[in-house]
Protein backbone atom coordinates (compact mmCIF):
# COMPACT_ATOMS: atom_id res chain seq x y z
CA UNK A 1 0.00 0.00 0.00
CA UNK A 2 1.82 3.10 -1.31
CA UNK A 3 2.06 6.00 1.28
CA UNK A 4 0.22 8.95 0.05
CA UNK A 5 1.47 11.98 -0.53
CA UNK A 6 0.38 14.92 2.01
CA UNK A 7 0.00 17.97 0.19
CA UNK A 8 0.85 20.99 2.02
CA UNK A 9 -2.76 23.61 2.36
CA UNK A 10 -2.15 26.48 -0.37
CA UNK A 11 -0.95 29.62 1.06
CA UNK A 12 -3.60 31.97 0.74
CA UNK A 13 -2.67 35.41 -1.20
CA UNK A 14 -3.62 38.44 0.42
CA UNK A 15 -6.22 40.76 -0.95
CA UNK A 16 -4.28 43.76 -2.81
CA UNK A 17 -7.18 45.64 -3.40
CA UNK A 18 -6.47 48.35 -0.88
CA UNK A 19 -3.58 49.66 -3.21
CA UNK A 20 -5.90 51.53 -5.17
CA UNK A 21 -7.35 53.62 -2.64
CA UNK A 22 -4.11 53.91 -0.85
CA UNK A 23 -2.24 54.86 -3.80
CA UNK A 24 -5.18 57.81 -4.31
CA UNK A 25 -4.78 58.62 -0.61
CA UNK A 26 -0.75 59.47 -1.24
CA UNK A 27 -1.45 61.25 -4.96
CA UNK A 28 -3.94 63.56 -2.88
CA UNK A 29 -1.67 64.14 0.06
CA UNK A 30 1.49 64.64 -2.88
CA UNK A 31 -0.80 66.99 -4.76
CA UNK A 32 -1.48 68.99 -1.23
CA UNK A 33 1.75 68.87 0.13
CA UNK A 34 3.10 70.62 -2.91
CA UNK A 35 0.50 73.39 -3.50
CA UNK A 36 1.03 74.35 0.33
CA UNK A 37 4.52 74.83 -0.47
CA UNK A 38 4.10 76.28 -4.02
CA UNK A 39 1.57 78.50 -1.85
CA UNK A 40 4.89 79.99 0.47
CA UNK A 41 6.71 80.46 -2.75
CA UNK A 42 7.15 84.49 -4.13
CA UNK A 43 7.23 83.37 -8.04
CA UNK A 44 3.72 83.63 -8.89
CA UNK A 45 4.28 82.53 -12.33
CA UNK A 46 5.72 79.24 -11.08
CA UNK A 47 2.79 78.72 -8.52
CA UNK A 48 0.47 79.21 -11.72
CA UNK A 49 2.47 76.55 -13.74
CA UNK A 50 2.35 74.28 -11.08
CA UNK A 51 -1.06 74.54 -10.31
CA UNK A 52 -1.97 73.90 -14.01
CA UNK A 53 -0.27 71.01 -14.23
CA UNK A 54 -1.58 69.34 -10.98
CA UNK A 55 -4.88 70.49 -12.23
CA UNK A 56 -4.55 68.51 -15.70
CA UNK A 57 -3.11 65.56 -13.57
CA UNK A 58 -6.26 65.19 -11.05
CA UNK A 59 -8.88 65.81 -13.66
CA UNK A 60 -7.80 63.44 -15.69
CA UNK A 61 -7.62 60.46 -13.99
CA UNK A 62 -4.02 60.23 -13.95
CA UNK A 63 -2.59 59.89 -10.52
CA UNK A 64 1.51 60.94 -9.56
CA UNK A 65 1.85 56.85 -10.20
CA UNK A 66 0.78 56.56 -13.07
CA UNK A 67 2.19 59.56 -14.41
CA UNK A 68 5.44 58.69 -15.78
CA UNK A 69 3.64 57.10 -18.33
CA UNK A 70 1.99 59.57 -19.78
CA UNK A 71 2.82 61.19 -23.23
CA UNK A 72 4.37 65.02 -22.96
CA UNK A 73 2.44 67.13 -25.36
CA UNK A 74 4.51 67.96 -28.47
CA UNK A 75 3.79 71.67 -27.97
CA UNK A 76 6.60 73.69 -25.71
CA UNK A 77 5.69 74.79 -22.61
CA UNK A 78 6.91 78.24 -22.94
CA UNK A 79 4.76 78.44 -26.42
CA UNK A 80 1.46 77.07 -24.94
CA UNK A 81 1.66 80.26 -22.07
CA UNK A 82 2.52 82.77 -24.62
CA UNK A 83 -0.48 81.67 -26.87
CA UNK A 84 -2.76 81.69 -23.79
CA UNK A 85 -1.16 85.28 -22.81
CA UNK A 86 -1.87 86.37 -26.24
CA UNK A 87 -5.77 85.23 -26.11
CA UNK A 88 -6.78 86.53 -22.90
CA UNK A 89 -8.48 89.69 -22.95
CA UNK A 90 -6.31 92.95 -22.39
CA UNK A 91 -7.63 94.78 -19.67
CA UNK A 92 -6.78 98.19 -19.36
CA UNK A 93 -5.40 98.79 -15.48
CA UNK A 94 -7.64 101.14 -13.22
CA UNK A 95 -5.72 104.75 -11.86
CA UNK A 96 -5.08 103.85 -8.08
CA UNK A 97 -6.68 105.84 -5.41
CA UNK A 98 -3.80 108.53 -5.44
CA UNK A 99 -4.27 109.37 -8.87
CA UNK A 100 -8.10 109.73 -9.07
CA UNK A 101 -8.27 111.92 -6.36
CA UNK A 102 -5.63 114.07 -8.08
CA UNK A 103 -7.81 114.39 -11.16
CA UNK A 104 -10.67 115.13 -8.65
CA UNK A 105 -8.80 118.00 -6.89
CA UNK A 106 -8.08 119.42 -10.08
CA UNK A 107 -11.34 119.43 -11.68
CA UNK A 108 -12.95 120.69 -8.28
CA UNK A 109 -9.74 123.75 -8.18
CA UNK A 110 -10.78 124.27 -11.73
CA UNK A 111 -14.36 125.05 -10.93
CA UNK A 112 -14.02 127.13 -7.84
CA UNK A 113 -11.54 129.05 -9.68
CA UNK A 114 -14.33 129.55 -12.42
CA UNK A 115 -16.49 130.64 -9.96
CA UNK A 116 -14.76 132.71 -8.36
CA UNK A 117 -13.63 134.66 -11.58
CA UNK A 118 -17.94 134.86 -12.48
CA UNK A 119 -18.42 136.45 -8.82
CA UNK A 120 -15.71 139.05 -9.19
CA UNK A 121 -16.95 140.16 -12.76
CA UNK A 122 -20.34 140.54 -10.50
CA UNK A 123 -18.67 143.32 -8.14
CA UNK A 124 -16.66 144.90 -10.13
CA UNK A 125 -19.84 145.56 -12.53
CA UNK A 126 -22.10 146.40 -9.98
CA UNK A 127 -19.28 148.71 -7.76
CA UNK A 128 -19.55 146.70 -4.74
CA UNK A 129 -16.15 146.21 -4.06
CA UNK A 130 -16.27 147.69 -0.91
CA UNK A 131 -19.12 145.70 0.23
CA UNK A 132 -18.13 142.22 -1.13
CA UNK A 133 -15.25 140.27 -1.75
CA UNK A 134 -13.60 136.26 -2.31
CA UNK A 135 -10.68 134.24 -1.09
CA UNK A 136 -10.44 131.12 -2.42
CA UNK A 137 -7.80 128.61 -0.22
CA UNK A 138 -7.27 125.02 0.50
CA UNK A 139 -10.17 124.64 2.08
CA UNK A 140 -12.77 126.77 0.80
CA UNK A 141 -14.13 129.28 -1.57
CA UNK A 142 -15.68 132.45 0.41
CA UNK A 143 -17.67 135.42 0.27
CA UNK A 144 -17.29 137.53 2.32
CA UNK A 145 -19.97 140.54 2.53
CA UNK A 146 -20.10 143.61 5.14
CA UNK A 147 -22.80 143.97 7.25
CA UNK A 148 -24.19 146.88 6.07
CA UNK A 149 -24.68 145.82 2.72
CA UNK A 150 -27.53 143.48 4.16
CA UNK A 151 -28.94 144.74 7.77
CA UNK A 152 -29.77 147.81 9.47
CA UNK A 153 -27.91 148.60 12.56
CA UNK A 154 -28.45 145.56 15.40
CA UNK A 155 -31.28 143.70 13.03
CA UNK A 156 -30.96 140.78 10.97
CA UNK A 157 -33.96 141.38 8.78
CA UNK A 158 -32.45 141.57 4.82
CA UNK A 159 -32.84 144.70 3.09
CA UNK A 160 -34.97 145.13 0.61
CA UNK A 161 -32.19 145.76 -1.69
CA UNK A 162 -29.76 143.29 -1.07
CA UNK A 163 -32.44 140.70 -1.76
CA UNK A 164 -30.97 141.17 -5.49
CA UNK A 165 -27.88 140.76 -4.45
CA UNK A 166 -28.54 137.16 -2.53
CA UNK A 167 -30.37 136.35 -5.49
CA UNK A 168 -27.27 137.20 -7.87
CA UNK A 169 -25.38 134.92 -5.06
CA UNK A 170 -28.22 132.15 -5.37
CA UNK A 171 -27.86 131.88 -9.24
CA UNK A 172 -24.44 131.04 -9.19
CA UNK A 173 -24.03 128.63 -6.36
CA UNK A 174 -26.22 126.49 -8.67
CA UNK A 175 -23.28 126.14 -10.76
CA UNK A 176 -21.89 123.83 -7.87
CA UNK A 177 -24.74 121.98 -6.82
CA UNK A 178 -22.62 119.30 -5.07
CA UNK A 179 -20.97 121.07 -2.57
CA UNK A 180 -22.24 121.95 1.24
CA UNK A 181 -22.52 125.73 2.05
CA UNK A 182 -21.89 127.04 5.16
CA UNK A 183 -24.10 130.83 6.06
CA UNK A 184 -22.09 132.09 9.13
CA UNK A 185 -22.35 135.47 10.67
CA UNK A 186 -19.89 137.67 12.57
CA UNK A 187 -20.28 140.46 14.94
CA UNK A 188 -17.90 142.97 16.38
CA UNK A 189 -17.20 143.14 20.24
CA UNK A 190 -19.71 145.77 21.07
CA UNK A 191 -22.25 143.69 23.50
CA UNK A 192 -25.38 143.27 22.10
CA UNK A 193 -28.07 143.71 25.16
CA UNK A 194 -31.63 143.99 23.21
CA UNK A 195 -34.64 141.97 24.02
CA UNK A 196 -34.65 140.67 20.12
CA UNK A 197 -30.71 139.72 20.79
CA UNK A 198 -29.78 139.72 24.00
CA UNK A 199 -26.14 138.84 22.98
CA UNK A 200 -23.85 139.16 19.51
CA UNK A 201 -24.22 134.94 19.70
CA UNK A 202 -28.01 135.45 19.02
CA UNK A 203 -27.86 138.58 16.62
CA UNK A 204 -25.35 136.77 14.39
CA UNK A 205 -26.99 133.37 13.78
CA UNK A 206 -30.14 135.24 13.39
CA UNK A 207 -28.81 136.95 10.50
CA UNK A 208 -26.88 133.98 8.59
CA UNK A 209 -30.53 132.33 9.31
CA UNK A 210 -32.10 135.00 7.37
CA UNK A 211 -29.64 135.23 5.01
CA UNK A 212 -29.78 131.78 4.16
CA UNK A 213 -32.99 131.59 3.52
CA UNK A 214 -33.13 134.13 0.95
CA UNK A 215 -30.78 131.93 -0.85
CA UNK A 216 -32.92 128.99 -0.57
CA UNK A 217 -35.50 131.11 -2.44
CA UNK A 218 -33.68 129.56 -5.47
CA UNK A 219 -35.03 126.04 -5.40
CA UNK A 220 -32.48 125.02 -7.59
CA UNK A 221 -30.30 124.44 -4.55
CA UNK A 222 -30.76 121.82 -2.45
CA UNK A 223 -31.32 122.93 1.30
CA UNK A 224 -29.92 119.65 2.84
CA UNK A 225 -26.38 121.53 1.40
CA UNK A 226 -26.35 124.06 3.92
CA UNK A 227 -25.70 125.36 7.73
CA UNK A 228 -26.09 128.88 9.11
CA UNK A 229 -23.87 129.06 11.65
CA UNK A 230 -23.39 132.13 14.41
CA UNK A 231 -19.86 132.98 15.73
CA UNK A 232 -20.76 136.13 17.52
CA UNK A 233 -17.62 138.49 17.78
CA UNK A 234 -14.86 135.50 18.13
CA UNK A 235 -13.65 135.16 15.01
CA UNK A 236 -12.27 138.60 13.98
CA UNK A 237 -10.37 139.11 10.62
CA UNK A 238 -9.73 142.85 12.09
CA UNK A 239 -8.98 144.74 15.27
CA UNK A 240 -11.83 145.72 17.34
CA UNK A 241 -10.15 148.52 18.73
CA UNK A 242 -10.92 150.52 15.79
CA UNK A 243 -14.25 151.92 14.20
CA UNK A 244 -12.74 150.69 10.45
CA UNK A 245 -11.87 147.29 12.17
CA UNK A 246 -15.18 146.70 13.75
CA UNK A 247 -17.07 147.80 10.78
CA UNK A 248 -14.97 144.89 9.05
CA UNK A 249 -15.65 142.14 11.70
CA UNK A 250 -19.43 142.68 10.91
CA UNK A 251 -20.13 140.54 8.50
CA UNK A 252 -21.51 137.43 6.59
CA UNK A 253 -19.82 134.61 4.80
CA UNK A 254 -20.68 132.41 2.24
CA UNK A 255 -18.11 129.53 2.63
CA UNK A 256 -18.42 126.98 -0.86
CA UNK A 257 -16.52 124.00 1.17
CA UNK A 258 -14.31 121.64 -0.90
CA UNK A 259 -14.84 117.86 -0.96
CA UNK A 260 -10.98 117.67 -1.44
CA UNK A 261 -8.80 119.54 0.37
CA UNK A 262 -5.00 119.22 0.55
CA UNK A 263 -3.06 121.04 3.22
CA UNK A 264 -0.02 120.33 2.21
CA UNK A 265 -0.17 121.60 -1.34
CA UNK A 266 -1.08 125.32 -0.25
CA UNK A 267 1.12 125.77 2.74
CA UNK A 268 3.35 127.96 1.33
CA UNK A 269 0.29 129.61 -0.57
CA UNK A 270 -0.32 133.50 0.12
CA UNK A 271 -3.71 133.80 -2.11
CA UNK A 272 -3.09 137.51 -3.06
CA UNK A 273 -3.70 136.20 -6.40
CA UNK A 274 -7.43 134.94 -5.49
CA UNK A 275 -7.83 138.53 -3.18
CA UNK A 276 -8.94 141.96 -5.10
């Protein structure tokens, strides 16, 4: 009886079919790994390149393993960027922040100057240039008129005939409808002890108040654009101590306030070219 032959058990193979998500797993973490550091990189253009080409790698099934075996494209890299360089739209760059508000502070200089020029023309034609006059600074386009020109002595009520003279005012602030207007009025140092005004604080917002309003007869301008204002006797352009002076420190401005204003590039400015 022959012996029979034991046959060793077959060893089993293991189950390789986690390789394919594993070998995913590492193409992923690869593909990660080196965008983070392409990220922390200063060449942009290289980033770009790099990101393309992981881009065409992951969408198209290929993963890093496989990718030795893949054909390289007949067509030069540096030719294939040129020829998408040369497609793309050209797009023309926007002025930065700096420059645009230069162009604004000239166009706004250029039509305050305009202005300015129209409202002189007015008093010189009409003689009033002891009554009225403009400054035009960094800040501001004003005109300045005397008090007499518009009140009686201690009242704020207009006079008849400087009505025409707000309304001549009136016509050609519409010319600058965007900018806010500031109505203050200024006393001298005499106290004011009436039971209208008990005090120059209440006499001189009364009459840039009533001023104001005879602008706003105009309803061309927009009222939301404007502030009377009262500063009493405490801003002085002259001495008190004389009659001349005072009669100067009575008075009401018409302050055209710029949107842009630049300190720096009228420091050294004297005006006497925008003053009669």
């Amino acid at each position: 009886m022959s012996k029979k032959t034991r046959h060793e058990p077959h060893e089993e193979h293991a189950d390789e079919s986690w390789l394919l998500p594993y070998a995913d797993l590492l193409t992923l973490l690869l593909a990660l790994f080196l965008v983070l550091y392409a990220m922390s990189a200063t060449d942009a253009k290289k980033f770009q390149e790099m990101s393309e080409a992981f881009n065409t790698v992951l969408s198209g099934g290929v993963s890093v393993l496989d990718y030795s075996n893949t054909q390289p494209s007949k067509q030069p890299a540096d030719e294939g960027v040129n020829k998408a360089i040369s497609a793309a739209p050209v797009s023309v760059p926007k002025k930065d922040d700096k420059t645009a508000r230069d162009a604004l502070m000239k166009q706004e200089q250029q039509e305050l100057e305009n202005l300015k020029k129209k409202l002189d023309k007015y008093i010189k034609d009409n003689g009033l240039s002891t009554e009225l006059s403009t400054k035009l600074n960094h800040s501001q386009l004003m005109i300045t008129i005397r008090d007499n020109a518009l009140f009686a002595s201690g009242e704020a009520t207009v006079k008849d005939d400087a009505r025409k003279l707000a309304k001549a005012i009136s016509q050609m602030l519409q010319q600058v409808p965007a900018y806010d207007i500031i109505v203050s009025g200024h006393t001298d140092n005499v106290p004011m002890n009436s039971v209208k005004y008990p005090s120059n604080w209440d006499l001189s917002s009364d009459r840039a108040l009533q001023f104001m309003k005879i602008l706003l007869l105009n309803e061309s301008l927009d009222p939301k654009r404007f502030m009377p204002i009262g500063y009493g006797e405490y801003h002085p352009i002259a001495t008190n101590a004389t009659t001349a002076g005072r009669a100067k420190n009575r008075r009401v401005e018409v302050s055209i306030i710029r949107k842009y204003q630049d300190n720096n590039a009228f420091i050294n400015a004297t005006n006497t070219k925008d003053e009669k």
